[in-house]
C-alpha atoms as a PDB file:
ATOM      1  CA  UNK A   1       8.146  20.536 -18.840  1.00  0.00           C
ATOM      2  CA  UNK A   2      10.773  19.324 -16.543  1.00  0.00           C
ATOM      3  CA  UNK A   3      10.463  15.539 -14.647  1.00  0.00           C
ATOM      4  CA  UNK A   4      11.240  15.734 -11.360  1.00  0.00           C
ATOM      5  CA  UNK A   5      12.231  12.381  -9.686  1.00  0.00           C
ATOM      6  CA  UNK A   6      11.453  11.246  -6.130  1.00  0.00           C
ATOM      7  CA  UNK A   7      13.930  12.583  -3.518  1.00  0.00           C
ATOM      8  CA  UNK A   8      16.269   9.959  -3.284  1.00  0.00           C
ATOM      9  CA  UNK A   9      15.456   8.184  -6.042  1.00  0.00           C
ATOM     10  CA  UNK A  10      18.016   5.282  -7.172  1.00  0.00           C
ATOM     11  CA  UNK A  11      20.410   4.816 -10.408  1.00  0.00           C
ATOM     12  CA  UNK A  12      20.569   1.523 -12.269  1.00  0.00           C
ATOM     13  CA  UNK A  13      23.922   1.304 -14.363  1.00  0.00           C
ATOM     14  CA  UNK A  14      25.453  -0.712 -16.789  1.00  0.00           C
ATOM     15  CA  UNK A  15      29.029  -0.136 -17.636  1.00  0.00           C
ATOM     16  CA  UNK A  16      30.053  -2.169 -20.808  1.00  0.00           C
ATOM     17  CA  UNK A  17      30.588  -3.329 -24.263  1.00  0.00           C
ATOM     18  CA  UNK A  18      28.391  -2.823 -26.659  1.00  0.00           C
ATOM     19  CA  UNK A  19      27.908  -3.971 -30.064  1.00  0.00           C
ATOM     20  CA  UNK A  20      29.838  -1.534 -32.228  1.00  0.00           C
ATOM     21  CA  UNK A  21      33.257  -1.484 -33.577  1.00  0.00           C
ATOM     22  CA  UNK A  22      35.208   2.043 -33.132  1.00  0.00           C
ATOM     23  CA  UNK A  23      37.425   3.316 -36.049  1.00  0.00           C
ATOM     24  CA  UNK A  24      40.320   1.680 -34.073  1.00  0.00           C
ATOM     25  CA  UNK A  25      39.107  -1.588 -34.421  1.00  0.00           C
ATOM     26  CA  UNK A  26      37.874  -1.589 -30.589  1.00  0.00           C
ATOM     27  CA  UNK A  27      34.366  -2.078 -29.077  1.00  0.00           C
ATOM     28  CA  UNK A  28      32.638   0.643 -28.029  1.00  0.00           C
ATOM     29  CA  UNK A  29      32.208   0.822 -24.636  1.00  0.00           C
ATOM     30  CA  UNK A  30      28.975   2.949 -23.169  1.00  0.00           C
ATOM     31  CA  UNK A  31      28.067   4.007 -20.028  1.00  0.00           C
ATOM     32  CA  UNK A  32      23.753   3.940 -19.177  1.00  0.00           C
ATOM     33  CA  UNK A  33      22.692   5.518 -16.231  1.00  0.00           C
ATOM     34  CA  UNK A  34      18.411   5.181 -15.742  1.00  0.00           C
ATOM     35  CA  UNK A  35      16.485   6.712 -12.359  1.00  0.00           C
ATOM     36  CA  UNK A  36      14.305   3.891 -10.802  1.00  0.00           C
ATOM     37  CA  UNK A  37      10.628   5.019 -12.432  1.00  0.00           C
ATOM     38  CA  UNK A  38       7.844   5.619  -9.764  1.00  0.00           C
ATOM     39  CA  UNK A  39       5.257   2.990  -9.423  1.00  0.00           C
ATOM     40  CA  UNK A  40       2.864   5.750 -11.299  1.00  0.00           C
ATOM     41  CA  UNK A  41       4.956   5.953 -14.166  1.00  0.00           C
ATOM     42  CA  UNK A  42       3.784   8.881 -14.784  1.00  0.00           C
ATOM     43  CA  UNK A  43       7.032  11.286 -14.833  1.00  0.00           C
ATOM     44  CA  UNK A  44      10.386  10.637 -17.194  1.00  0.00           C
ATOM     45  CA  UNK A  45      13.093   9.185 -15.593  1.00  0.00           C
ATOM     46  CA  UNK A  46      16.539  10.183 -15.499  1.00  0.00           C
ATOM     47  CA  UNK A  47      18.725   9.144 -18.540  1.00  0.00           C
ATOM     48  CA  UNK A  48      22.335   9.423 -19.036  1.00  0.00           C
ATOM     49  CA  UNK A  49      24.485   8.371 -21.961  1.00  0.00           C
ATOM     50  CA  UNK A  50      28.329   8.489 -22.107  1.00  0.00           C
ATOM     51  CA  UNK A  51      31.077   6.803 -24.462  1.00  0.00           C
ATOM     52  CA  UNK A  52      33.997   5.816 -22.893  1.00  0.00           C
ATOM     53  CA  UNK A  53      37.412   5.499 -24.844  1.00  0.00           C
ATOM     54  CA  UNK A  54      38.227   2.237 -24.946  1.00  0.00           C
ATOM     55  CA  UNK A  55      41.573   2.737 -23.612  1.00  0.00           C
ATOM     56  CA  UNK A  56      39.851   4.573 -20.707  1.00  0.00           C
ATOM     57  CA  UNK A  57      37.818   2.035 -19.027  1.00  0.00           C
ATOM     58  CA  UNK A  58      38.269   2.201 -15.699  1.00  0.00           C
ATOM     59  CA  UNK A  59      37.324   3.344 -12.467  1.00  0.00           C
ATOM     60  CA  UNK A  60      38.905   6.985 -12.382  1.00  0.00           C
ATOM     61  CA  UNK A  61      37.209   7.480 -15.818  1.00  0.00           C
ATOM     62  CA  UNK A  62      33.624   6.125 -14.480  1.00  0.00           C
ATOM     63  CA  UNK A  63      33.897   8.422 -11.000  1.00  0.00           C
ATOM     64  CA  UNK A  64      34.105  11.524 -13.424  1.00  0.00           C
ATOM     65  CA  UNK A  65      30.993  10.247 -15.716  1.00  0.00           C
ATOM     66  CA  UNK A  66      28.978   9.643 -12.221  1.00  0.00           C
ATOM     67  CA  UNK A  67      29.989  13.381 -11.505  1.00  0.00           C
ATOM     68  CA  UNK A  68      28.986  14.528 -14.884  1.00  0.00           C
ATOM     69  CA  UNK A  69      26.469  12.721 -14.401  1.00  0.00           C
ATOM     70  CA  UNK A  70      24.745  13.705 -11.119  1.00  0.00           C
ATOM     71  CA  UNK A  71      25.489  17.740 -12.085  1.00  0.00           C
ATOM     72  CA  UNK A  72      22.910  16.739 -15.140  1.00  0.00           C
ATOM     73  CA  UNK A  73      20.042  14.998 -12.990  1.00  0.00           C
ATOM     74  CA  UNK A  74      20.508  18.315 -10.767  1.00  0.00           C
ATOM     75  CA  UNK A  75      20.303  20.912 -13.819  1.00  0.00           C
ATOM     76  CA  UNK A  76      17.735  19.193 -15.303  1.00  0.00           C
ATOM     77  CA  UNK A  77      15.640  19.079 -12.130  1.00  0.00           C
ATOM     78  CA  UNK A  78      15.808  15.438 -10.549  1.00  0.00           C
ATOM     79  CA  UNK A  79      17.699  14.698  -7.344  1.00  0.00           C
ATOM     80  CA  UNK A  80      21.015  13.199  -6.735  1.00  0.00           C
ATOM     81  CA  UNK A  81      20.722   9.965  -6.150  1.00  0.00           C
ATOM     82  CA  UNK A  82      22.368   7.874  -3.096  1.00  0.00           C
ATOM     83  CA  UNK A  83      22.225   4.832  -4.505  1.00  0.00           C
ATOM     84  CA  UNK A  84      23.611   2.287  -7.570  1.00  0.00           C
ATOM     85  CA  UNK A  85      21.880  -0.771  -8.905  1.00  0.00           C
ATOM     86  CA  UNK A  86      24.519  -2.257 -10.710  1.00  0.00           C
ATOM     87  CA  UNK A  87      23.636  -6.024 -12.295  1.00  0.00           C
ATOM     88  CA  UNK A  88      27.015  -7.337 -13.915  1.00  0.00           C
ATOM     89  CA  UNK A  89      29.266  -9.053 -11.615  1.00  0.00           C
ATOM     90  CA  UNK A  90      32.160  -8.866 -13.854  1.00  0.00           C
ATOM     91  CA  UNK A  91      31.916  -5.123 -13.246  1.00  0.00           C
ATOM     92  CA  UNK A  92      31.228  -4.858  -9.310  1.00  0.00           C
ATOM     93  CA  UNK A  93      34.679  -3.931  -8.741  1.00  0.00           C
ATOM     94  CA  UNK A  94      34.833  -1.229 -10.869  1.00  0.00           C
ATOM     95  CA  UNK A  95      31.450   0.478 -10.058  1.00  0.00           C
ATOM     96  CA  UNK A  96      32.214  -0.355  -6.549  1.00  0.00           C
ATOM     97  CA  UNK A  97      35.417   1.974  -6.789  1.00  0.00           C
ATOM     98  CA  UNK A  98      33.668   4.901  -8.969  1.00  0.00           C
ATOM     99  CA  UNK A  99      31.080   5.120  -6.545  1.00  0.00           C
ATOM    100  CA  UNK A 100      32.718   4.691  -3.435  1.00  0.00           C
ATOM    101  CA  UNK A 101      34.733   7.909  -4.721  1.00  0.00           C
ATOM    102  CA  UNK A 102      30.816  10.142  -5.354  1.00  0.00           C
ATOM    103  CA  UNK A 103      29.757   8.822  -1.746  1.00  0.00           C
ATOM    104  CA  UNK A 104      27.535   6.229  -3.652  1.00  0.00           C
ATOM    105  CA  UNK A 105      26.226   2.979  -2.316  1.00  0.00           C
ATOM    106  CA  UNK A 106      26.370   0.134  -4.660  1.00  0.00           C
ATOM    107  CA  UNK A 107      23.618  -2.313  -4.644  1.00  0.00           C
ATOM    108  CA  UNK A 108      24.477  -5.618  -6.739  1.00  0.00           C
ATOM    109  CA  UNK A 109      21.086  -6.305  -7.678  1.00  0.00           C
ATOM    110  CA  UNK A 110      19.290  -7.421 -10.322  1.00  0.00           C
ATOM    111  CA  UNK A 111      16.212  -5.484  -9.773  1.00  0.00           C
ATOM    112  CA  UNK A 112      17.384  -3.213 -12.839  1.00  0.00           C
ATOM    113  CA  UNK A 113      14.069  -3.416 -14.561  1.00  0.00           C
ATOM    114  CA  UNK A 114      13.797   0.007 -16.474  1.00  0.00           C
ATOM    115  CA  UNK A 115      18.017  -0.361 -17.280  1.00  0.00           C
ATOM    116  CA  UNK A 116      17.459  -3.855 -18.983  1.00  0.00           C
ATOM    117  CA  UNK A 117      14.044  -2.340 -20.864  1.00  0.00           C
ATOM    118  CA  UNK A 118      16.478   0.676 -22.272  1.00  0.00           C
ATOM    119  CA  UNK A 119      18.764  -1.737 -22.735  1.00  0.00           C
ATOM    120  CA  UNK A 120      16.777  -3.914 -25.118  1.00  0.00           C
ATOM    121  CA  UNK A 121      15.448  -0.877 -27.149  1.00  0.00           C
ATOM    122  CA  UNK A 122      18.850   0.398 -27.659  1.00  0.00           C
ATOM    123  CA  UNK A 123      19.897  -2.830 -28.636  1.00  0.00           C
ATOM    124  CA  UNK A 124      16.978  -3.461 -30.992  1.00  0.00           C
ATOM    125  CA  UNK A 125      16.595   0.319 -32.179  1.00  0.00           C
ATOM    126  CA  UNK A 126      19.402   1.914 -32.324  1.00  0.00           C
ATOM    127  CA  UNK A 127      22.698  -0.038 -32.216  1.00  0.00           C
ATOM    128  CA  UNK A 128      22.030  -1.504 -35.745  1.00  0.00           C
ATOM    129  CA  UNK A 129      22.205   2.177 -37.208  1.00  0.00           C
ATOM    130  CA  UNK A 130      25.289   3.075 -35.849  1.00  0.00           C
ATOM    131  CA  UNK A 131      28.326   2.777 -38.080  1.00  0.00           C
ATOM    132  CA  UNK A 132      30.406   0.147 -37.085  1.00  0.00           C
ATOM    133  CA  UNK A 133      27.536  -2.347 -35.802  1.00  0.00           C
ATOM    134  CA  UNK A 134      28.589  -5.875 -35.585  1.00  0.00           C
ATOM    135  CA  UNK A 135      26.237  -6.987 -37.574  1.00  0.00           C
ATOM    136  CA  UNK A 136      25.058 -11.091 -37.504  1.00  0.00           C
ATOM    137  CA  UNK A 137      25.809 -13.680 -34.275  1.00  0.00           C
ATOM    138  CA  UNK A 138      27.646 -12.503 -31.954  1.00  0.00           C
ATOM    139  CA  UNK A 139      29.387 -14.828 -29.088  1.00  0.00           C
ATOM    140  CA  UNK A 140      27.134 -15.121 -26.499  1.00  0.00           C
ATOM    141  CA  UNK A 141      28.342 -14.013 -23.039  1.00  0.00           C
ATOM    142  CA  UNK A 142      30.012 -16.771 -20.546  1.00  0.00           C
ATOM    143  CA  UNK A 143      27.317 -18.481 -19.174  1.00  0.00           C
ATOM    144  CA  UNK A 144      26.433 -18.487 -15.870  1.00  0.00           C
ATOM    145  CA  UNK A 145      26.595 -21.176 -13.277  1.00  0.00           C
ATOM    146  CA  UNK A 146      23.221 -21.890 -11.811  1.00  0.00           C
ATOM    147  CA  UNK A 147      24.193 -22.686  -8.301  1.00  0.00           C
ATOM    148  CA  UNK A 148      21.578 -25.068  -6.401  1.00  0.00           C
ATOM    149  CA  UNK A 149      19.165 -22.793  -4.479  1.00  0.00           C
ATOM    150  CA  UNK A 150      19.603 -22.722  -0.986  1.00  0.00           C
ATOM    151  CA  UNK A 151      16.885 -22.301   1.502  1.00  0.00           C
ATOM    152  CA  UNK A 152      15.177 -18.996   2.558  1.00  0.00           C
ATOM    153  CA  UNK A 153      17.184 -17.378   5.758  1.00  0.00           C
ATOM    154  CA  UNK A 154      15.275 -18.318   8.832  1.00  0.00           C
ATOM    155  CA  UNK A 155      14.686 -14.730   9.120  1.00  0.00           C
ATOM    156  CA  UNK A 156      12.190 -14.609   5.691  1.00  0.00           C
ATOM    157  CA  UNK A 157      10.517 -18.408   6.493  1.00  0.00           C
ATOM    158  CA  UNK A 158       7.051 -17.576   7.356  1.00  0.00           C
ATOM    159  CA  UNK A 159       4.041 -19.718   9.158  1.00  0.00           C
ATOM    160  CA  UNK A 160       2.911 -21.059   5.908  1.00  0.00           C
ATOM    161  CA  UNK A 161       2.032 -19.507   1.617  1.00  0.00           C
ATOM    162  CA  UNK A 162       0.184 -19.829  -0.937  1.00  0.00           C
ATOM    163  CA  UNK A 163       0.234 -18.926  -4.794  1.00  0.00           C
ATOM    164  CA  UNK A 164      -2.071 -16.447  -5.545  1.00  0.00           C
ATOM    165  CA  UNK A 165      -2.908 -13.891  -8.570  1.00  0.00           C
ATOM    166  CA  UNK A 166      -3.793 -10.439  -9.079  1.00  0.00           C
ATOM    167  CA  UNK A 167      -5.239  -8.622 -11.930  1.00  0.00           C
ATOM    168  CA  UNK A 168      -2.983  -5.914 -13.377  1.00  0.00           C
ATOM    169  CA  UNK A 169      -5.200  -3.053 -12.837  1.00  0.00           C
ATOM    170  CA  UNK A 170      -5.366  -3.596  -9.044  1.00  0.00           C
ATOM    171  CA  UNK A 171      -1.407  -3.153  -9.281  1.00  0.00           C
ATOM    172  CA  UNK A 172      -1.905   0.437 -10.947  1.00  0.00           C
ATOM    173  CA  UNK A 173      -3.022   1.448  -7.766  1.00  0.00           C
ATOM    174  CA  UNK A 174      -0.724  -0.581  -5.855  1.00  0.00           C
ATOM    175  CA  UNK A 175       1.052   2.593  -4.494  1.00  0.00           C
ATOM    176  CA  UNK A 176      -2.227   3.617  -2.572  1.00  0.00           C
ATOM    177  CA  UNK A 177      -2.149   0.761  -0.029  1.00  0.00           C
ATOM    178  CA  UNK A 178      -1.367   0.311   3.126  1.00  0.00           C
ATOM    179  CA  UNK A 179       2.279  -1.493   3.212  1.00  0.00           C
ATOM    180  CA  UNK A 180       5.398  -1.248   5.354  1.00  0.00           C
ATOM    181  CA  UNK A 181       7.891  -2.003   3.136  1.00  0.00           C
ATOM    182  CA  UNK A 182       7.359  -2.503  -0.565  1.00  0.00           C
ATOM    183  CA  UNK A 183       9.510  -2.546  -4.240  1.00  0.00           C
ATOM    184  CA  UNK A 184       6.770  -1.246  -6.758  1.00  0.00           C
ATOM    185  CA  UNK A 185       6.956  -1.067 -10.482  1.00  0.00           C
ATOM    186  CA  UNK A 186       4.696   0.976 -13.424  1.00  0.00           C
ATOM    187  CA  UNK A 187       2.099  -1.416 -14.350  1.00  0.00           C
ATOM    188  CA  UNK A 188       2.415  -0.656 -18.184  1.00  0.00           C
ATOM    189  CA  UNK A 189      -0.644   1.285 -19.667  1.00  0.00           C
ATOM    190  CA  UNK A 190      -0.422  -1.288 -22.448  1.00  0.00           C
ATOM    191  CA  UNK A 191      -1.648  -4.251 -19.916  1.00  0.00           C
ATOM    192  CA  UNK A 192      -5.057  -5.527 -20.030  1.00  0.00           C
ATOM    193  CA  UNK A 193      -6.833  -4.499 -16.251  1.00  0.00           C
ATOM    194  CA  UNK A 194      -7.849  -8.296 -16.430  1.00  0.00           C
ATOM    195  CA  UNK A 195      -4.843  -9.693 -17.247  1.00  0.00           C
ATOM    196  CA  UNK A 196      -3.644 -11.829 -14.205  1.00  0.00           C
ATOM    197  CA  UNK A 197      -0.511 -11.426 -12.605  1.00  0.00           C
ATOM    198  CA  UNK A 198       1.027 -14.708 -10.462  1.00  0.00           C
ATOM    199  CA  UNK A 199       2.449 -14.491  -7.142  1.00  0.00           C
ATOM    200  CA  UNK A 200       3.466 -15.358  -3.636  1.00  0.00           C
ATOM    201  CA  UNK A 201       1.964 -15.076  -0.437  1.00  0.00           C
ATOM    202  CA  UNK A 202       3.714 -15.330   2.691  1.00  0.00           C
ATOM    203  CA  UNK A 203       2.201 -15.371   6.254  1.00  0.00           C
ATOM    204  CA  UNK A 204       3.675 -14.679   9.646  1.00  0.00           C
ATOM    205  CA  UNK A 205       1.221 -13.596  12.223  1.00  0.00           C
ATOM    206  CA  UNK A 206       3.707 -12.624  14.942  1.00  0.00           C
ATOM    207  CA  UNK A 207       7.319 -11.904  12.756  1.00  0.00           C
ATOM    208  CA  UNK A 208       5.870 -10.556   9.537  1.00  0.00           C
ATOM    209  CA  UNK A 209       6.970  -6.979   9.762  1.00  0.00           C
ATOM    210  CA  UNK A 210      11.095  -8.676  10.298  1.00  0.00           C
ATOM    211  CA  UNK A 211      10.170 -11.275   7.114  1.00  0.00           C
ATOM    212  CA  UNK A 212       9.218  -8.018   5.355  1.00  0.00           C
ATOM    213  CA  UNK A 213      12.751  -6.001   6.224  1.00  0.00           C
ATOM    214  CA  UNK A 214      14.785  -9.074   5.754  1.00  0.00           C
ATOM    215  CA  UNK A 215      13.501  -9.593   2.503  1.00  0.00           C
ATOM    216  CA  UNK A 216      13.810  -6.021   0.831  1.00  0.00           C
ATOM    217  CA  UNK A 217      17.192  -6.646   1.502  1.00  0.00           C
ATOM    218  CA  UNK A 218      17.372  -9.724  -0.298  1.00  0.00           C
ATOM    219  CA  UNK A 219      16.846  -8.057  -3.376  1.00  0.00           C
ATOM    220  CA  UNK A 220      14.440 -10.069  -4.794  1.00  0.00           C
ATOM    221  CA  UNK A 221      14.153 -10.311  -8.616  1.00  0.00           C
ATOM    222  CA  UNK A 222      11.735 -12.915  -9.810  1.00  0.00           C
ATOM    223  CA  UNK A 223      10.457 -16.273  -9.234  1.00  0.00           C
ATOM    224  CA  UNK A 224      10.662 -19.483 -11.103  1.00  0.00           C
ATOM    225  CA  UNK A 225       9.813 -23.358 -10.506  1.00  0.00           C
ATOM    226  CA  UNK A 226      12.906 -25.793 -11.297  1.00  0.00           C
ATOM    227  CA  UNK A 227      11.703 -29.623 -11.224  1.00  0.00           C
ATOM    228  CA  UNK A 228       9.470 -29.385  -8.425  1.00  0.00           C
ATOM    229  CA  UNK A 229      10.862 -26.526  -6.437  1.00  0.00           C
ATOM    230  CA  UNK A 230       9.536 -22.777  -5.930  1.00  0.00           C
ATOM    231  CA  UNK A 231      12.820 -20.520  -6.916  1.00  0.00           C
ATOM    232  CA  UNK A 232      13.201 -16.947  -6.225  1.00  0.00           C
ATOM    233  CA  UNK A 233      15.939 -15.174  -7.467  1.00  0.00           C
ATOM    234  CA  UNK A 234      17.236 -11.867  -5.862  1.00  0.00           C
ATOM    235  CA  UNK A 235      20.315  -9.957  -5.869  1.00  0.00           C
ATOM    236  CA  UNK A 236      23.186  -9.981  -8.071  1.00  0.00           C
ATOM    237  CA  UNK A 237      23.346 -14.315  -8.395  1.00  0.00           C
ATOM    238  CA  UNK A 238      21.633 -15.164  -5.277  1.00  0.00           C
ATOM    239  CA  UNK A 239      19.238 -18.034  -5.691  1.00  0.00           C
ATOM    240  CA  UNK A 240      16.534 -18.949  -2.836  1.00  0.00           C
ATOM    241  CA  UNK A 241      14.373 -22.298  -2.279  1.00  0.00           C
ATOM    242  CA  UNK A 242      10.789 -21.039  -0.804  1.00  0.00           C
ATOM    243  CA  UNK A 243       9.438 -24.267  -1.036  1.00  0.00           C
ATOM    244  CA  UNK A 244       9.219 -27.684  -2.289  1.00  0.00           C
ATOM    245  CA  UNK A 245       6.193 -28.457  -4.375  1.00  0.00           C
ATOM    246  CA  UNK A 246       3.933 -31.776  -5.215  1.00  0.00           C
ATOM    247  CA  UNK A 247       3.871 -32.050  -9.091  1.00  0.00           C
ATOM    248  CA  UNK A 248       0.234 -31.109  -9.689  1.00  0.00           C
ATOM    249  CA  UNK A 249       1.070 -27.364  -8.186  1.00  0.00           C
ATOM    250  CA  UNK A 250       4.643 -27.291  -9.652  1.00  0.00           C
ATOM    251  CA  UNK A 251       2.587 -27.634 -13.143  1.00  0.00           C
ATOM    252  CA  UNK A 252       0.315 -24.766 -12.335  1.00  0.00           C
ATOM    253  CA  UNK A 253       2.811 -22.806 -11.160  1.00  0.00           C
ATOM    254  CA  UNK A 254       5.240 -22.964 -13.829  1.00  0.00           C
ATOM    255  CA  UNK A 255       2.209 -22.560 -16.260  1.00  0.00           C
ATOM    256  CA  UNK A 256       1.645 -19.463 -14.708  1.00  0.00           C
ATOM    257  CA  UNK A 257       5.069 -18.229 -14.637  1.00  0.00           C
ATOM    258  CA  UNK A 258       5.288 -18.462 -18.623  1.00  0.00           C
ATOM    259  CA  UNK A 259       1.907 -16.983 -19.235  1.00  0.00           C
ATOM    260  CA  UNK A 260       2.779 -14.100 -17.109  1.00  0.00           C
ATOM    261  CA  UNK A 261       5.918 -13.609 -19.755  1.00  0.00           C
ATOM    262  CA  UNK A 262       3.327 -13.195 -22.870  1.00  0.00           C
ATOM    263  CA  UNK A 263       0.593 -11.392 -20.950  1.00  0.00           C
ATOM    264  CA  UNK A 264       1.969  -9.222 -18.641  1.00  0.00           C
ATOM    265  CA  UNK A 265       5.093  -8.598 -19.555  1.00  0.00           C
ATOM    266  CA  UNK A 266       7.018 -11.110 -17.230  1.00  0.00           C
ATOM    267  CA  UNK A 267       5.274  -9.269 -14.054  1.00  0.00           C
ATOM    268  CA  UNK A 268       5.371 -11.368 -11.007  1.00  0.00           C
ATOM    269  CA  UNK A 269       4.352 -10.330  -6.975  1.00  0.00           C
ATOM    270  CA  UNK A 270       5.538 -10.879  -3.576  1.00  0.00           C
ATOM    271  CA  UNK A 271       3.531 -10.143  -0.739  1.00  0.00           C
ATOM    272  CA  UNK A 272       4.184 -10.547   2.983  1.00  0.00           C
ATOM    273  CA  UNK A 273       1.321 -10.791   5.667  1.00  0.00           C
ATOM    274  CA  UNK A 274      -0.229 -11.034   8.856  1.00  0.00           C
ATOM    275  CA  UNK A 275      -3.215 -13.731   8.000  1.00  0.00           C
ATOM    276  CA  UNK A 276      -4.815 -14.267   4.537  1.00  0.00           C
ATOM    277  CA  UNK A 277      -7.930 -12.013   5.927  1.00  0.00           C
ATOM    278  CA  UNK A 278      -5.113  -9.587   6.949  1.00  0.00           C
ATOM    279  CA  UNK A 279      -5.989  -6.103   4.545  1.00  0.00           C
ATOM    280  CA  UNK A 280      -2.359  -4.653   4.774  1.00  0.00           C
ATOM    281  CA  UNK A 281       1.170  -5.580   4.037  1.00  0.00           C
ATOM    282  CA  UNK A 282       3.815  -5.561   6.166  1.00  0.00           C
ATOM    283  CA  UNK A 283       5.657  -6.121   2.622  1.00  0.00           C
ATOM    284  CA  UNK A 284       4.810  -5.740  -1.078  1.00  0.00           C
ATOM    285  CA  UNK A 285       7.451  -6.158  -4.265  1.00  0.00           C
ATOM    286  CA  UNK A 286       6.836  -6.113  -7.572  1.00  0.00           C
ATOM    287  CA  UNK A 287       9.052  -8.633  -9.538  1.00  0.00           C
ATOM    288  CA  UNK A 288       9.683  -9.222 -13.409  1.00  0.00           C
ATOM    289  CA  UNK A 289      10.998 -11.923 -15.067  1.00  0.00           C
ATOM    290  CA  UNK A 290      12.945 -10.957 -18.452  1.00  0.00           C
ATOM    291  CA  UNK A 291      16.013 -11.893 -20.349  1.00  0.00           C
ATOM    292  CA  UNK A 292      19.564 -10.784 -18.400  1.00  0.00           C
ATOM    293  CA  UNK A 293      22.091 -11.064 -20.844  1.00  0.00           C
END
């Protein structure tokens, strides 16, 4: 039976290197196209797999894939999409150009949660048993420069938070509730319904409906506690302070933030509100924090 994916529904990408040396000596270079999954998770997603000659990697050659591409989704029954996640920076450029030529909007996000789970599994499953796999260490990837976290916009600062939890099989249903603006995620059927999962609360009684827009936009991606700071990352390298903290709750909340990797698969939550007694959202996101490499 045919999936059929939301109207509208977004494209993560990756557009890179992998693993594998070609019979010319070259790395093989792969494009992955995955349709964001619905909260339910209960339909397929989208998934498209291309190999790119090495000596073709470029933007002309990654417009036609997109085409090829999108005519597939369509056959096969999902919608074209209208928008790109794309997570490298050292390929913006490039996607930006492909998709700018399909009528695309590129996101440069790192809320590419089902791409980096494919991602993983291909690199775990299936790259090993391809001829040519580079087999042992590899050199890891220039790392990043953490750049100090700056504070939240003025636009997403709130009347006050707290850190809160939720148990995973209140998030199943997640998609049910009343909310404004949200960034949901399958709650994998794998999950213990008691298992918590940590988050943030934030609470504007007069401006959180704007706190809510501004910070879909923001792209946010996960949360973590440096020293005795509150972290959230979002977008492609953006990096946020939400708050200082004392070092009794930086210790909780950092303990929670690593249990949350074992038990719930990295699963973190932001939630934007009126009041604490307030029983809608003017915003709900579902975060995850995994390995990006």
């Amino acid at each position: 039976m045919t999936a059929v994916a939301m109207a509208g529904a977004d494209w993560e990408l990756d557009f890179y290197s992998r693993p594998i040396l070609e019979a010319d000596g070259r790395k093989r270079w792969e494009l992955l196209i995955i349709s964001t999954p619905a909260a339910d998770g209960r339909e397929q997603p989208f998934r498209f797999i291309k190999i790119c000659p090495s000596d073709e990697v470029n933007s002309l050659w990654l417009s036609q894939a997109l085409e090829e591409a999108r005519e597939a989704a369509v056959l096969g029954g999902w919608e074209s999409p209208v928008r790109l996640r794309c997570w490298r920076s050292s390929m913006r450029t490039m996607v930006q150009r492909a998709a700018t030529e399909r009528d695309l909007e590129v996101i440069p996000s790192r809320r590419t949660f089902a791409l980096l789970d494919w991602l993983l599994e291909r690199e775990r499953d299936v790259y090993p048993k391809e001829e040519g796999f580079m087999a042992g260490p590899l050199a890891p990837p220039p790392a990043s420069i953490a750049t100090p976290p700056v504070p939240l916009p003025q636009e997403v600062q709130g009347d006050a938070w707290s850190w809160a939890s939720l148990p995973a099989g209140l998030l199943r249903d997640a998609s049910d509730w009343p909310m404004s603006f949200s960034g949901l995620l399958p709650t994998p059927e794998t999950l213990d319904d008691n298992e918590s999962v940590p988050g943030l609360r934030l609470f504007s009684q007069s401006r959180s409906l704007a706190m809510a827009g501004w910070l879909g936009g923001l792209e946010p991606v996960r949360l973590m506690v440096e020293g005795r700071q509150l972290v959230m990352e979002a977008g492609q390298d953006d990096r946020w302070l939400v708050s200082d903290l004392d070092a009794a709750s930086a210790d909780e909340v950092a303990a929670a933030i690593e249990a949350s990797r074992e038990s719930v698969s990295g699963l973190q939550f932001i939630a934007i509100q009126a009041s604490p007694e307030e029983q809608s959202f003017a915003g709900f996101w579902m975060l995850r924090d995994i390995p990006m490499s």
